[in-house]
N, C-alpha and C. Protein backbone atom coordinates (compact mmCIF):
# COMPACT_ATOMS: atom_id res chain seq x y z
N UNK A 1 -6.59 10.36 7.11
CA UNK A 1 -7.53 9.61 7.96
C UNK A 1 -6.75 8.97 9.10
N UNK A 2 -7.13 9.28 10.39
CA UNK A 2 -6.01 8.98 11.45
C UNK A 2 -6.31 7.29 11.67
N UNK A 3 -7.38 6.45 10.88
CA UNK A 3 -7.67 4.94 11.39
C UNK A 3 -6.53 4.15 9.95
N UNK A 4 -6.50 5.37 9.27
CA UNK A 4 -5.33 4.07 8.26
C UNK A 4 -3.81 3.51 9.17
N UNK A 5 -3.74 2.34 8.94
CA UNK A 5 -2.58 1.93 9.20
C UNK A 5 -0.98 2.00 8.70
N UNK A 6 -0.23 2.14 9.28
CA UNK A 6 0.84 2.71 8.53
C UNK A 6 1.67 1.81 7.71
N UNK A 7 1.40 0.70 7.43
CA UNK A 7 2.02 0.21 6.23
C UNK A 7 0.84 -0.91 5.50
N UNK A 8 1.62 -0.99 4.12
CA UNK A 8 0.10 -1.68 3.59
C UNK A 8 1.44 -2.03 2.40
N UNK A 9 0.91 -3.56 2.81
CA UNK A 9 1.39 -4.92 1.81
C UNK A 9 1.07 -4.93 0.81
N UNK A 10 1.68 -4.65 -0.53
CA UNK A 10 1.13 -4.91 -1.51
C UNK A 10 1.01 -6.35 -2.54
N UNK A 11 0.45 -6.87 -2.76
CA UNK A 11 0.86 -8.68 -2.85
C UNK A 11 1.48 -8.32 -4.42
N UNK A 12 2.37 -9.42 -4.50
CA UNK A 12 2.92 -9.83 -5.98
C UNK A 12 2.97 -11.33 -6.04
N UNK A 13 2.19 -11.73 -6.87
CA UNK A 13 2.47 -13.67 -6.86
C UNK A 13 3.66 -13.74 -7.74
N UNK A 14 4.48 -13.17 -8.42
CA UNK A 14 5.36 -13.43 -8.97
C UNK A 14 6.55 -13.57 -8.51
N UNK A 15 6.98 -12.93 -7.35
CA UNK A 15 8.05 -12.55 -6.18
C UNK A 15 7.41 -13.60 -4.92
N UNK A 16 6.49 -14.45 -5.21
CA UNK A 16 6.79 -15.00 -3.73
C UNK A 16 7.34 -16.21 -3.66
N UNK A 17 7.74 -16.79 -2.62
CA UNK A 17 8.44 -17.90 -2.51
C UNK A 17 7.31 -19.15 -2.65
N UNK A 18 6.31 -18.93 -2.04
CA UNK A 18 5.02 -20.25 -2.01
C UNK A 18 3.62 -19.51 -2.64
N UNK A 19 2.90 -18.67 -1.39
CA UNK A 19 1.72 -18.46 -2.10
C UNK A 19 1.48 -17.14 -1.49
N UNK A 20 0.88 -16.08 -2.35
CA UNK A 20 0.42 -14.85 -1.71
C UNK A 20 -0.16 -15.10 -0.36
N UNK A 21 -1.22 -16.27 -0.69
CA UNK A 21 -2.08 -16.27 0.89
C UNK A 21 -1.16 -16.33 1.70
N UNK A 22 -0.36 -17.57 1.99
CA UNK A 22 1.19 -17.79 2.93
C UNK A 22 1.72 -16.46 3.45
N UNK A 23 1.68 -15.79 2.49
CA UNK A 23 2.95 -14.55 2.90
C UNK A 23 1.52 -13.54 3.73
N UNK A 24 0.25 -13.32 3.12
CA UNK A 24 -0.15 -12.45 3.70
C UNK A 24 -0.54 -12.64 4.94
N UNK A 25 -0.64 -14.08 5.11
CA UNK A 25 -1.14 -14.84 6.67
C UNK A 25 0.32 -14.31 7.75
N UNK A 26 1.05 -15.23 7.23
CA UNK A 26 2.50 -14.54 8.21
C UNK A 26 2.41 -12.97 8.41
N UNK A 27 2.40 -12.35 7.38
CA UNK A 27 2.84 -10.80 7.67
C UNK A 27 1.51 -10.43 8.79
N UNK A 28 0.46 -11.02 8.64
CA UNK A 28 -0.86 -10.51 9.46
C UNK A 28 -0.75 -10.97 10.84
N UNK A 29 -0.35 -12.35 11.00
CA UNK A 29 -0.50 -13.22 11.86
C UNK A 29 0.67 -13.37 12.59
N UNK A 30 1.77 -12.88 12.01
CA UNK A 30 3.51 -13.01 13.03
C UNK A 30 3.78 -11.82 12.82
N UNK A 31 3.37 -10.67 12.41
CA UNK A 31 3.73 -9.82 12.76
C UNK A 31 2.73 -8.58 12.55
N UNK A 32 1.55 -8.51 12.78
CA UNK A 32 0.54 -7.65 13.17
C UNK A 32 0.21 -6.86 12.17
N UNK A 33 0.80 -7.30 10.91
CA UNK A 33 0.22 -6.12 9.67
C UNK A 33 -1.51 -6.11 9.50
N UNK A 34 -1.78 -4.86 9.30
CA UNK A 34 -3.33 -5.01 9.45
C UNK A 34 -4.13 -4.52 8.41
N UNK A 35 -3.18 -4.50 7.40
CA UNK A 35 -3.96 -3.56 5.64
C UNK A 35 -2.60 -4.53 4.47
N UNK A 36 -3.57 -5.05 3.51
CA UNK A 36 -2.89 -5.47 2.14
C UNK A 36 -3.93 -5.03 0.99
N UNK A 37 -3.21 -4.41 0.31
CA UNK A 37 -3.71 -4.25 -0.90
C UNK A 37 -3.03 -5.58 -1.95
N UNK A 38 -4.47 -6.27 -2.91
CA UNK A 38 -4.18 -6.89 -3.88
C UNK A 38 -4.10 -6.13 -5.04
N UNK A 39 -3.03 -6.21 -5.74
CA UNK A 39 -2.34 -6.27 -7.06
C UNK A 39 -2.92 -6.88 -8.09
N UNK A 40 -1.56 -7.58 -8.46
CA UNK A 40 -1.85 -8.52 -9.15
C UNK A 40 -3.04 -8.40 -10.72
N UNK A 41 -2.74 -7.17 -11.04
CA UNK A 41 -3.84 -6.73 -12.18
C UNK A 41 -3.89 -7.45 -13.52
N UNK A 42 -2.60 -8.18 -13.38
CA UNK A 42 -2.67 -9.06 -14.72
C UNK A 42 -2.93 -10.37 -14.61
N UNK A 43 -3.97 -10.84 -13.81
CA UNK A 43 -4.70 -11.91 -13.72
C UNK A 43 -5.66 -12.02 -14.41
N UNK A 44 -6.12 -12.97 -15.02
CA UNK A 44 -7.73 -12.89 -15.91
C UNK A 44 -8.86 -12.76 -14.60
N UNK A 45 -9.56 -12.30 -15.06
CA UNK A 45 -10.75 -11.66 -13.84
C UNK A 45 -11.34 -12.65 -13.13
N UNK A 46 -11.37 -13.92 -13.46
CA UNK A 46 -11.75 -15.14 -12.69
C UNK A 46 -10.78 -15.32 -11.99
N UNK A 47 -9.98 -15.52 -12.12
CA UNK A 47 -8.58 -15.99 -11.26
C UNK A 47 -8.21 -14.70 -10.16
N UNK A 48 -8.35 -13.30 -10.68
CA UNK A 48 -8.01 -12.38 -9.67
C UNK A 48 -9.35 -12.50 -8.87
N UNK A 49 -10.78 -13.26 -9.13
CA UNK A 49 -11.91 -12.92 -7.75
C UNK A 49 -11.41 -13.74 -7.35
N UNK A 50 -11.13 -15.11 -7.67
CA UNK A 50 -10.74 -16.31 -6.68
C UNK A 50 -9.65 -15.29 -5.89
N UNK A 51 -8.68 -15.17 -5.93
CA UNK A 51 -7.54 -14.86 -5.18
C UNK A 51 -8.06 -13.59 -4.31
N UNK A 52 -8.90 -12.88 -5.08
CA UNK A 52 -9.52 -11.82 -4.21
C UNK A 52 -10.02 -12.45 -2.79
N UNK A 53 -11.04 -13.70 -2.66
CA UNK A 53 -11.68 -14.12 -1.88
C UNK A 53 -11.05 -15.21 -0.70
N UNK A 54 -9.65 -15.56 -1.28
CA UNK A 54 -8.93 -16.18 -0.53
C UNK A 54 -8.22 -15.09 0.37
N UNK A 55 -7.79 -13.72 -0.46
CA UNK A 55 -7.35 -12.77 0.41
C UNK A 55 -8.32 -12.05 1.53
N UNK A 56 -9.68 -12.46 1.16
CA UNK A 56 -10.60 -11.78 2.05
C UNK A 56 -10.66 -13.01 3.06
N UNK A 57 -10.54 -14.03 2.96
CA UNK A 57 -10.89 -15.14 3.81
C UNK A 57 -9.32 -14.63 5.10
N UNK A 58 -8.50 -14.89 4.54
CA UNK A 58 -6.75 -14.73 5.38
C UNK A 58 -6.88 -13.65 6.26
N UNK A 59 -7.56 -12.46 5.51
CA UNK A 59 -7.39 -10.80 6.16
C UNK A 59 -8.82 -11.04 7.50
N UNK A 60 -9.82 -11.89 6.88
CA UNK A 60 -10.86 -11.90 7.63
C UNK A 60 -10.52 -12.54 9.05
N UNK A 61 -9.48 -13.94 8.94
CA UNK A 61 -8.73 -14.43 10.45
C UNK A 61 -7.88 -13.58 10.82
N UNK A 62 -7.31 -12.66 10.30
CA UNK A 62 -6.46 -12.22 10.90
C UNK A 62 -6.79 -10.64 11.77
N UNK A 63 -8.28 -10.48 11.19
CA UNK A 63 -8.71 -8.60 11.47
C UNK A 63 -7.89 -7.55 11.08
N UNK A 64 -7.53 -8.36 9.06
CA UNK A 64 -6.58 -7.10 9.31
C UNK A 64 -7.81 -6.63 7.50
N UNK A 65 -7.44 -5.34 7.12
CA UNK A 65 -8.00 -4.60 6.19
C UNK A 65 -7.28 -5.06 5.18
N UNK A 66 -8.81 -5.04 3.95
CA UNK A 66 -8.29 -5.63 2.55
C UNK A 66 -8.60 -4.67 1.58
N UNK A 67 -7.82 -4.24 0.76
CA UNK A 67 -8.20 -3.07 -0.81
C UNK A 67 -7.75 -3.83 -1.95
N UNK A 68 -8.16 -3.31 -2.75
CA UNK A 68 -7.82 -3.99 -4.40
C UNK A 68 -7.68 -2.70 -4.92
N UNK A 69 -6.63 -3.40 -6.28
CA UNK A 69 -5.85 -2.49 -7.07
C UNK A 69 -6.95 -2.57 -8.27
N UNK A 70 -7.85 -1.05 -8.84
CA UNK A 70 -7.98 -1.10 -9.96
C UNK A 70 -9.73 -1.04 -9.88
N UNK A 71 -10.07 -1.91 -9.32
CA UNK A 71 -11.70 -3.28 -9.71
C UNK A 71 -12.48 -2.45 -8.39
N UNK A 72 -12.89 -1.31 -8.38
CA UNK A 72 -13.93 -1.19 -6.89
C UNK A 72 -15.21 -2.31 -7.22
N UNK A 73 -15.63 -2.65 -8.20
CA UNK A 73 -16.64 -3.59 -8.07
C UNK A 73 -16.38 -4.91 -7.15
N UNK A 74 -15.17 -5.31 -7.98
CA UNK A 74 -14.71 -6.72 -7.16
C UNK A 74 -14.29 -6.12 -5.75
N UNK A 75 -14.15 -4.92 -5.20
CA UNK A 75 -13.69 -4.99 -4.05
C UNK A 75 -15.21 -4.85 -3.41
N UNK A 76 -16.57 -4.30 -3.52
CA UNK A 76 -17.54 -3.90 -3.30
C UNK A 76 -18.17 -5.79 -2.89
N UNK A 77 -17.82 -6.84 -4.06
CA UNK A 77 -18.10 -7.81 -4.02
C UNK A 77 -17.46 -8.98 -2.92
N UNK A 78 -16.20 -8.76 -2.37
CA UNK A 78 -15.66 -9.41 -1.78
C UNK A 78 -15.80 -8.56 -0.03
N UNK A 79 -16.38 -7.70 -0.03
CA UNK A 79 -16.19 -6.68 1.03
C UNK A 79 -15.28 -6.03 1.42
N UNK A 80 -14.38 -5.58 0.59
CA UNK A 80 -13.06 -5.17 1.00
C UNK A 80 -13.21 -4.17 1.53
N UNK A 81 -12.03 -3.57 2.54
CA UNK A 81 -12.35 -1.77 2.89
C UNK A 81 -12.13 -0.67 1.91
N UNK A 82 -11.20 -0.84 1.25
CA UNK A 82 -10.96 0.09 -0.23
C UNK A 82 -10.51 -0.33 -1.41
N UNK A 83 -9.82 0.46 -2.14
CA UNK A 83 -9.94 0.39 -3.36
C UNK A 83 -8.39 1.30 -3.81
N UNK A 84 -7.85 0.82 -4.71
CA UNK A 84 -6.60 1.48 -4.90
C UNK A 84 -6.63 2.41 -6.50
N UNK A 85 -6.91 3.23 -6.95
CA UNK A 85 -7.12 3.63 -8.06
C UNK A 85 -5.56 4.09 -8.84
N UNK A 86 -5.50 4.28 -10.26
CA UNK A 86 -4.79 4.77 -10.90
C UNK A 86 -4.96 6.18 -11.21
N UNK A 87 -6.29 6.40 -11.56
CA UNK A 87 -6.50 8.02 -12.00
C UNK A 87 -7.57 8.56 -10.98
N UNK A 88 -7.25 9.81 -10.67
CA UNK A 88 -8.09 10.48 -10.15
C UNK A 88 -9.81 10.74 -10.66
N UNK A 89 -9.96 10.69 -11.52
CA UNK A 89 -11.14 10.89 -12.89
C UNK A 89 -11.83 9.83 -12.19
N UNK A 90 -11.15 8.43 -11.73
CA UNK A 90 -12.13 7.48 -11.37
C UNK A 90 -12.77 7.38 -9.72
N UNK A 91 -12.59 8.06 -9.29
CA UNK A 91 -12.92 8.51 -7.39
C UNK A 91 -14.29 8.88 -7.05
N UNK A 92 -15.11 9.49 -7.93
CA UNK A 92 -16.42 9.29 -7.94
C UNK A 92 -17.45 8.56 -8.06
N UNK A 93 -17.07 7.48 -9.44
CA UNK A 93 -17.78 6.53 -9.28
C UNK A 93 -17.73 5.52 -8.18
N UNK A 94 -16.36 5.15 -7.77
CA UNK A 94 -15.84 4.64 -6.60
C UNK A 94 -16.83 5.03 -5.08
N UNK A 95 -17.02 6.01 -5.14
CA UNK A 95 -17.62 6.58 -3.60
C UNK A 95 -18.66 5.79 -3.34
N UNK A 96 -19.87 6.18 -4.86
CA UNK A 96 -21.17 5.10 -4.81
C UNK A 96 -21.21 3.88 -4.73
N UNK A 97 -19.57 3.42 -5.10
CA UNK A 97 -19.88 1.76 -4.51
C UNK A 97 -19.24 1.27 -3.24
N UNK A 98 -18.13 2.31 -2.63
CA UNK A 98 -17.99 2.04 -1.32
C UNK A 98 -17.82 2.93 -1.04
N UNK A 99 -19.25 3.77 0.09
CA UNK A 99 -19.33 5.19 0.48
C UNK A 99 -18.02 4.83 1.58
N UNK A 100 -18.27 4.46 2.36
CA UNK A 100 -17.27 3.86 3.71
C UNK A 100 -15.94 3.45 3.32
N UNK A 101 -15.61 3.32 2.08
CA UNK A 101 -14.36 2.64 2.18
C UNK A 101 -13.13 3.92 1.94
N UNK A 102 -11.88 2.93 2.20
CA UNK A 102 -10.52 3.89 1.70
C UNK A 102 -10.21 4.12 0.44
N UNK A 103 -10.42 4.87 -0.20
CA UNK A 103 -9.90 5.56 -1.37
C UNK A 103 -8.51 6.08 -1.83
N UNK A 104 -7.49 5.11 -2.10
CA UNK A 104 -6.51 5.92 -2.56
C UNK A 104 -5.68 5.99 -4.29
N UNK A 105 -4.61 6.74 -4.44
CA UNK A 105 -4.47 7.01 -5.61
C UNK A 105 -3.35 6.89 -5.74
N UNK A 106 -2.74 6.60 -7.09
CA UNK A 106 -1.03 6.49 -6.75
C UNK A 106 -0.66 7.58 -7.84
N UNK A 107 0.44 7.91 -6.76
CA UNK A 107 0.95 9.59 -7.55
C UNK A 107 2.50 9.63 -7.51
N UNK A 108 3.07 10.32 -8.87
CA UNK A 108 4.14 10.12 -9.06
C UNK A 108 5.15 11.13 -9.10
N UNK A 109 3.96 12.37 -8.31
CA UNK A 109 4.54 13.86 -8.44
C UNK A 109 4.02 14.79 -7.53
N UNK A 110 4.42 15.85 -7.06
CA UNK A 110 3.34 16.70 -6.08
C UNK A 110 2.21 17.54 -6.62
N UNK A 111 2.30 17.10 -7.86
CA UNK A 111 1.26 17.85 -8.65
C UNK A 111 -0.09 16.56 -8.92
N UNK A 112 0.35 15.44 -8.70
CA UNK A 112 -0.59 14.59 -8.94
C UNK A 112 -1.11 14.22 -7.50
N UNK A 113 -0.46 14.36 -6.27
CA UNK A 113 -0.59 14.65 -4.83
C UNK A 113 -1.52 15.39 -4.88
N UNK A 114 -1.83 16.90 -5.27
CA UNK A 114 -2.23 17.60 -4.97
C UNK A 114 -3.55 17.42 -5.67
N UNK A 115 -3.48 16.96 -7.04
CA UNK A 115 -4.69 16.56 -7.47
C UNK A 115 -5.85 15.22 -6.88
N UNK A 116 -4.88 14.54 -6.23
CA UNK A 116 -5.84 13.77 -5.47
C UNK A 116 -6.02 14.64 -4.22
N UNK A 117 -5.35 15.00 -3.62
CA UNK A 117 -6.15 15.48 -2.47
C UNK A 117 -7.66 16.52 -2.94
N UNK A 118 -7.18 17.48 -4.08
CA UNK A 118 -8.39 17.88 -4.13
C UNK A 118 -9.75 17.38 -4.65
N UNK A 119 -9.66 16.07 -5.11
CA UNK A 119 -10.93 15.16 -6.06
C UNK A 119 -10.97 14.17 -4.65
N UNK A 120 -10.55 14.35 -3.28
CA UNK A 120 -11.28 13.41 -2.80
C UNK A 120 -10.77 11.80 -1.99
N UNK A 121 -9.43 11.97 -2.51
CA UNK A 121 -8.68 10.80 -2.32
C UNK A 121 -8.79 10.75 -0.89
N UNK A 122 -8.29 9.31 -0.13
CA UNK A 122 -8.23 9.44 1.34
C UNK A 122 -6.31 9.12 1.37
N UNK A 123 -6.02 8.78 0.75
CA UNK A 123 -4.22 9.11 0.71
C UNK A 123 -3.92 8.42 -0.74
N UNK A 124 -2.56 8.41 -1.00
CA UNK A 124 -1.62 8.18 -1.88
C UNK A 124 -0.89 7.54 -1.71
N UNK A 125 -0.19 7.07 -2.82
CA UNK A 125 1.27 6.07 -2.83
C UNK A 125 1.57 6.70 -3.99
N UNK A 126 3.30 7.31 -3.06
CA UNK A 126 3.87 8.22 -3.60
C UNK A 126 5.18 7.37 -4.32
N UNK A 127 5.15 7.53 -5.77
CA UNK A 127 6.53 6.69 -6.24
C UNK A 127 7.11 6.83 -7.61
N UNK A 128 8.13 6.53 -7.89
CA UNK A 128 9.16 5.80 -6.96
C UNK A 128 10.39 6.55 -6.03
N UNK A 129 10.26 6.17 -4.23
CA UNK A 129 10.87 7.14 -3.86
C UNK A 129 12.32 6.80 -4.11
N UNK A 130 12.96 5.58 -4.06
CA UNK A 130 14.31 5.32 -4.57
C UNK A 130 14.29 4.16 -5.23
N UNK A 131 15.08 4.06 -5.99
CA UNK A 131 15.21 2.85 -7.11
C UNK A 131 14.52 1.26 -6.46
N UNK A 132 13.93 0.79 -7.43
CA UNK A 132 13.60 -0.69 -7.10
C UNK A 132 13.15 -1.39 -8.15
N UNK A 133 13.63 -3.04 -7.06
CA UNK A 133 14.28 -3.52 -8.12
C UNK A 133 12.31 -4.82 -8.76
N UNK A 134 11.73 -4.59 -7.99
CA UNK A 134 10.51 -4.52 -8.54
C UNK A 134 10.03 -3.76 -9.73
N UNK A 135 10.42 -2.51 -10.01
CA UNK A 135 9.93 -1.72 -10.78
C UNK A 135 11.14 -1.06 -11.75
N UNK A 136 11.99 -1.53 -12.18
CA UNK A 136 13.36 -1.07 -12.60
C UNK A 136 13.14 -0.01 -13.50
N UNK A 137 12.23 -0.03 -14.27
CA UNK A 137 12.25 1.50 -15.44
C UNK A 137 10.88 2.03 -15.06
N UNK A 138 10.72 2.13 -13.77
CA UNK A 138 9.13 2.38 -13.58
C UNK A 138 9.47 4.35 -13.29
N UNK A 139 10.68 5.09 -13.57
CA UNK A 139 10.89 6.15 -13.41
C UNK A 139 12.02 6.92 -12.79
N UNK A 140 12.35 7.75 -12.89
CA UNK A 140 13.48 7.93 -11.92
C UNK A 140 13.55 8.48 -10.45
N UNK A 141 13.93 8.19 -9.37
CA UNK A 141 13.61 8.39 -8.13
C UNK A 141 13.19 9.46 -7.75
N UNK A 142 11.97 9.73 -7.18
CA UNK A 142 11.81 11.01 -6.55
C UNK A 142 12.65 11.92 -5.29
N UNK A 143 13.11 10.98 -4.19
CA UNK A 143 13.90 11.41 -3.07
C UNK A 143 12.52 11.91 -1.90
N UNK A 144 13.91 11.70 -1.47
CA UNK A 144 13.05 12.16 -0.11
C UNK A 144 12.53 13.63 -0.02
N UNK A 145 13.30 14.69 -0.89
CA UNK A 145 12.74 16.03 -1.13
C UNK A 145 11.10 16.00 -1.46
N UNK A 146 11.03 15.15 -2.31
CA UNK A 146 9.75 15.30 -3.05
C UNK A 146 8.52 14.99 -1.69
N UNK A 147 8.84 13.95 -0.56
CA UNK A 147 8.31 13.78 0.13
C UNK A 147 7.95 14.69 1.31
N UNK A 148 8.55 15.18 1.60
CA UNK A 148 9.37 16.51 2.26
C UNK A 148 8.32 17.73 1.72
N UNK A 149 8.10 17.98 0.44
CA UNK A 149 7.09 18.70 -0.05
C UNK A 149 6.01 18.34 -0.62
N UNK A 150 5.30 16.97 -0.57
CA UNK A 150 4.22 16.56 -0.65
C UNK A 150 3.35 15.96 0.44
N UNK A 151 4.54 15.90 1.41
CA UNK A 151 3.26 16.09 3.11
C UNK A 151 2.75 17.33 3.59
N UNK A 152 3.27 18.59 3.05
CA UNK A 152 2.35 19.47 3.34
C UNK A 152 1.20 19.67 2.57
N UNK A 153 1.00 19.00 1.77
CA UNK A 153 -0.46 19.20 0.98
C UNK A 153 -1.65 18.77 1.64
N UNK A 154 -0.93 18.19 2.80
CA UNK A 154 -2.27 17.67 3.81
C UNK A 154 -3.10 16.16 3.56
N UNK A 155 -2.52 15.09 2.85
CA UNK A 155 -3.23 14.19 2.58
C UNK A 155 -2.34 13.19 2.76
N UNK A 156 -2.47 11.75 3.74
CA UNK A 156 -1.80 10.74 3.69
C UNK A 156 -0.76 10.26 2.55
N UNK A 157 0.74 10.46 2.94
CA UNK A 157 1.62 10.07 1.49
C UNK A 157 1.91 8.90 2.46
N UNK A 158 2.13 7.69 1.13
CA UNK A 158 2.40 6.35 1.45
C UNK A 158 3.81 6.47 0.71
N UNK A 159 5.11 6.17 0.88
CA UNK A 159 6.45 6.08 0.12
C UNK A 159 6.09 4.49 -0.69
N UNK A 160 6.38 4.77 -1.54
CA UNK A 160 6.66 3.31 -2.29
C UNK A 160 7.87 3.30 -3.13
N UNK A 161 8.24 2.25 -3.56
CA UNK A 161 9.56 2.11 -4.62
C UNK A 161 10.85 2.14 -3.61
N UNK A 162 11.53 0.81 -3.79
CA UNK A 162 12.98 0.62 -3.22
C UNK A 162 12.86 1.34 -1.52
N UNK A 163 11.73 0.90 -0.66
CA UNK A 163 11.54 1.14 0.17
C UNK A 163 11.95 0.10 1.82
N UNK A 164 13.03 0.24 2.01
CA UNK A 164 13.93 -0.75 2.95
C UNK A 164 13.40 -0.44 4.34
N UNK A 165 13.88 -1.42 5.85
CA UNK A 165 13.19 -0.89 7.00
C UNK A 165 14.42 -0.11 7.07
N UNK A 166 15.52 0.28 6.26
CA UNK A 166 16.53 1.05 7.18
C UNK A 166 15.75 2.88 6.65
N UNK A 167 15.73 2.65 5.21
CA UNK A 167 15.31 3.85 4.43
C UNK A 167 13.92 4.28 4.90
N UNK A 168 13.11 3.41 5.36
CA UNK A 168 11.59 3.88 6.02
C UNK A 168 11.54 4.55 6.80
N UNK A 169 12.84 4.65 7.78
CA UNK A 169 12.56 5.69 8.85
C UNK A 169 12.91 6.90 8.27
N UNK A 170 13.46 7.05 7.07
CA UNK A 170 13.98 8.41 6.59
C UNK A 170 13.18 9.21 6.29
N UNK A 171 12.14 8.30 5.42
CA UNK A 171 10.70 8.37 4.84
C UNK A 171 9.64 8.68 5.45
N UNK A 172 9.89 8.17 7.18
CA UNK A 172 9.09 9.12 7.76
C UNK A 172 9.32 10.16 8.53
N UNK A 173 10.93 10.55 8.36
CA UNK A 173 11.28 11.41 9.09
C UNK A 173 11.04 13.05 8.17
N UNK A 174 10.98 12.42 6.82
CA UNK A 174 10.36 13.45 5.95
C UNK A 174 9.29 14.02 5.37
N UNK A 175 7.90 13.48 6.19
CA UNK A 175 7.09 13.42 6.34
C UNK A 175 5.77 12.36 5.81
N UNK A 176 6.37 11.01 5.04
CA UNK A 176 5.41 10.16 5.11
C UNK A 176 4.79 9.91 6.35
N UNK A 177 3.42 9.11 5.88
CA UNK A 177 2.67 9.05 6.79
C UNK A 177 2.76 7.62 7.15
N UNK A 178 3.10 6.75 6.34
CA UNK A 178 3.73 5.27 6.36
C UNK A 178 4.77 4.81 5.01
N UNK A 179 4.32 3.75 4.79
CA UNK A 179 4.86 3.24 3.37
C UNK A 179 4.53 1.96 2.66
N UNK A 180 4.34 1.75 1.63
CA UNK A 180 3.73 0.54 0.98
C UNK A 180 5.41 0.16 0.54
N UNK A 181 4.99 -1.86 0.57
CA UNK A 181 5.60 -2.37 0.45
C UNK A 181 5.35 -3.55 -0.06
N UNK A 182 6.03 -3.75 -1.25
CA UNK A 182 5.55 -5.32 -2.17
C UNK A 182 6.53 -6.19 -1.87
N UNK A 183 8.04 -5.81 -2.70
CA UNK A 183 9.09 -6.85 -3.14
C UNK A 183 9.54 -7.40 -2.37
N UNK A 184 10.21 -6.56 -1.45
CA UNK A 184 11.23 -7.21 0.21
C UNK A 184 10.54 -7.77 0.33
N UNK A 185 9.34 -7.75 0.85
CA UNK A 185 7.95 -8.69 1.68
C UNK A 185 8.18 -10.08 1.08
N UNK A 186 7.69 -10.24 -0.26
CA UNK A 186 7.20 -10.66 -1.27
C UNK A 186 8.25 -12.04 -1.40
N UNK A 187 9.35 -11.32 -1.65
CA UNK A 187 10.38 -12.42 -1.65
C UNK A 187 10.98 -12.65 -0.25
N UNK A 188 10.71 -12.25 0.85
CA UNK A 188 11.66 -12.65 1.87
C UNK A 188 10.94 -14.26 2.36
N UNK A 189 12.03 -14.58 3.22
CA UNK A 189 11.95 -16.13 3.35
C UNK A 189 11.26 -16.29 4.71
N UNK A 190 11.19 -15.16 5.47
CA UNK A 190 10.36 -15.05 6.29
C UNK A 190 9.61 -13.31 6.58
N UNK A 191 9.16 -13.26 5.94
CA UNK A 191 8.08 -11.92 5.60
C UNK A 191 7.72 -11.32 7.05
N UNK A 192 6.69 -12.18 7.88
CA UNK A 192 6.69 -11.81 9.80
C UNK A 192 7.71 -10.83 9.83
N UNK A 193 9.12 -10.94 9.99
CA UNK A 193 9.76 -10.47 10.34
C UNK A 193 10.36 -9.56 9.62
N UNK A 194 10.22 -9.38 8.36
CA UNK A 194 10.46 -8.03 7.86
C UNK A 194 9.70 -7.01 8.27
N UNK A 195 8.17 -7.45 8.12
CA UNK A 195 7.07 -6.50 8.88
C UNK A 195 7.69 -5.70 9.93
N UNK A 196 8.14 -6.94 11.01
CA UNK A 196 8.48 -6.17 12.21
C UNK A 196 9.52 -4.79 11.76
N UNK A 197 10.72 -5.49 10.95
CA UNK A 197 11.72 -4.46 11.02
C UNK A 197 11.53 -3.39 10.33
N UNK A 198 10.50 -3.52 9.51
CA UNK A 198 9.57 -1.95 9.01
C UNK A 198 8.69 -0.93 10.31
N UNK A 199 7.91 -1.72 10.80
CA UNK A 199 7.40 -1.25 11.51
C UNK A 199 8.41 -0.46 12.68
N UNK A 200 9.43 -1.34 12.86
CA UNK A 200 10.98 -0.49 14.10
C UNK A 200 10.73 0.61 13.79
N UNK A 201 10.53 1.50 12.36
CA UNK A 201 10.68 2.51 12.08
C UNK A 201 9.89 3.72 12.35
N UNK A 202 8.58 3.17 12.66
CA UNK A 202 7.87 4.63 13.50
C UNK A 202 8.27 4.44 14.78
N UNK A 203 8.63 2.97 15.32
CA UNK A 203 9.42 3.44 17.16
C UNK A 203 10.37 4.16 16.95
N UNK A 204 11.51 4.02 16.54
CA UNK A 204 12.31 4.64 16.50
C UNK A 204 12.21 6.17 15.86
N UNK A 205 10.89 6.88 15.50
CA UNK A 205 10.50 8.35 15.14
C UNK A 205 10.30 8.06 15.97
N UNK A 206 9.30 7.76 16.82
CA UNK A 206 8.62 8.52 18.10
C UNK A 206 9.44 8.54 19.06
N UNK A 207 10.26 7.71 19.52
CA UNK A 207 11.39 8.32 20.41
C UNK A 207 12.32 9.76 19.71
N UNK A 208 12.61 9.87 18.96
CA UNK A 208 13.29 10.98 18.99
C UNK A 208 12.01 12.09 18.53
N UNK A 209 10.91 12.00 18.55
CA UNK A 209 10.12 13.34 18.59
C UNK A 209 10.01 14.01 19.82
C-alpha cells in the first residue's frame, strides 16, 4: 500500500523511561513519526483500552496513524487505522470490522510472508532480522538474505528485531519497505531524535538510487 508510512513505533511500557504517551508524543511531534502500533498485550483489558485511548488522543494531536496489537475490536472502538495480527486465520474477521483499515501480520519466515500476502494482509513485520536485545530468545536471526527474498513476494516487509538507524539502511537496501521499531525508541532518553536518525535511512537510499 503506497500510503503506509515507513516506520511504525511499536510502544513497550516496560522499556520506557516516563510514559508511553511521552515517548509517542516526542517521536510524533519532534520528529514527524506518523504510525504507532500499541503492544503492550499483557495488560488486563481495562488498562490496555485506557492506554489505547490515551494513544488515540496523542496520535489524534499529532495526525499521526494508530494500530493495535491483537484486539481489532478495541481498535474498531478507539478508531484506530489498523490492526496488527498474529495469525493469518484471523484477517477475515478483521476486514468486517475495519473494511478501511491496515491489516498486518507478523512473519517469521518467507513462507509465512507468503502466506499473508495470499489471505489478504496489507504488509508484515518480518522477524527477527538481527539479534535483540528486546526479544533475546525470540529466535535466531533471519539476515538480511531472508529479506532480500521476501520482498519479492510483493507485499510490504517491515524489518523488526535488533533493528539500528545504522543497520536500517541495509534493511532497506535489501528490500524492506521500512522497519518497525520498539526498544531503541523505547528506552532512548530522547526518542525525537532517534526517529530522525532512522528515518536518515531512506535519504540516504534515495540518493544513491
Amino acid at each position: 500500500m503506497a500510503d503506509l508510512p515507513r516506520i511504525l513505533v511499536i510502544t513497550d511500557r516496560t522499556q520506557v523511561r516516563t510514559t508511553v504517551e511521552n515517548v509517542v508524543r516526542a517521536v510524533c511531534k519532534e520528529a514527524g513519526c506518523t504510525w504507532v502500533l500499541l503492544r503492550d498485550r499483557d495488560l488486563p483489558p481495562l488498562e490496555r483500552r485506557r492506554m489505547a485511548q490515551r494513544l488515540r488522543e496523542v496520535t489524534n494531536e499529532c495526525k499521526a496513524k494508530l494500530s493495535i496489537s491483537s484486539d481489532a475490536q478495541l481498535a474498531a472502538d478507539v478508531g484506530a487505522e489498523g490492526v496488527h495480527l498474529q495469525r493469518v486465520s484471523d484477517i477475515d474477521g478483521v476486514r468486517a470490522l475495519l473494511p478501511k483499515g491496515w491489516i498486518g501480520v507478523s512473519a517469521h519466515s518467507v513462507a509465512e510472508v507468503r502466506l499473508a500476502k495470499e489471505e489478504g494482509a496489507d504488509y508484515v513485520t518480518l522477524s527477527p532480522i538481527f539479534p535483540t536485545e528486546s526479544k533475546p530468545g525470540y529466535g535466531p536471526p533471519l539476515g538480511l538474505e531472508t529479506i532480500r527474498e521476501a520482498s519479492a513476494i510483493g507485499i510490504p516487509i517491515f524489518a523488526l528485531g535488533g533493528i539500528t538507524p545504522r543497520s536500517g539502511f541495509s534493511c532497506v537496501e535489501a528490500g524492506a519497505y521500512g522497519f518497525a521499531v520498539m526498544g531503541t525508541v523505547m528506552r532512548a532518553s530522547s526518542p525525537g531524535k532517534v526517529i530522525r536518525d532512522y528515518a536518515a535511512a531512506f535519504a540516504t537510499s534515495s540518493s544513491r538510487a
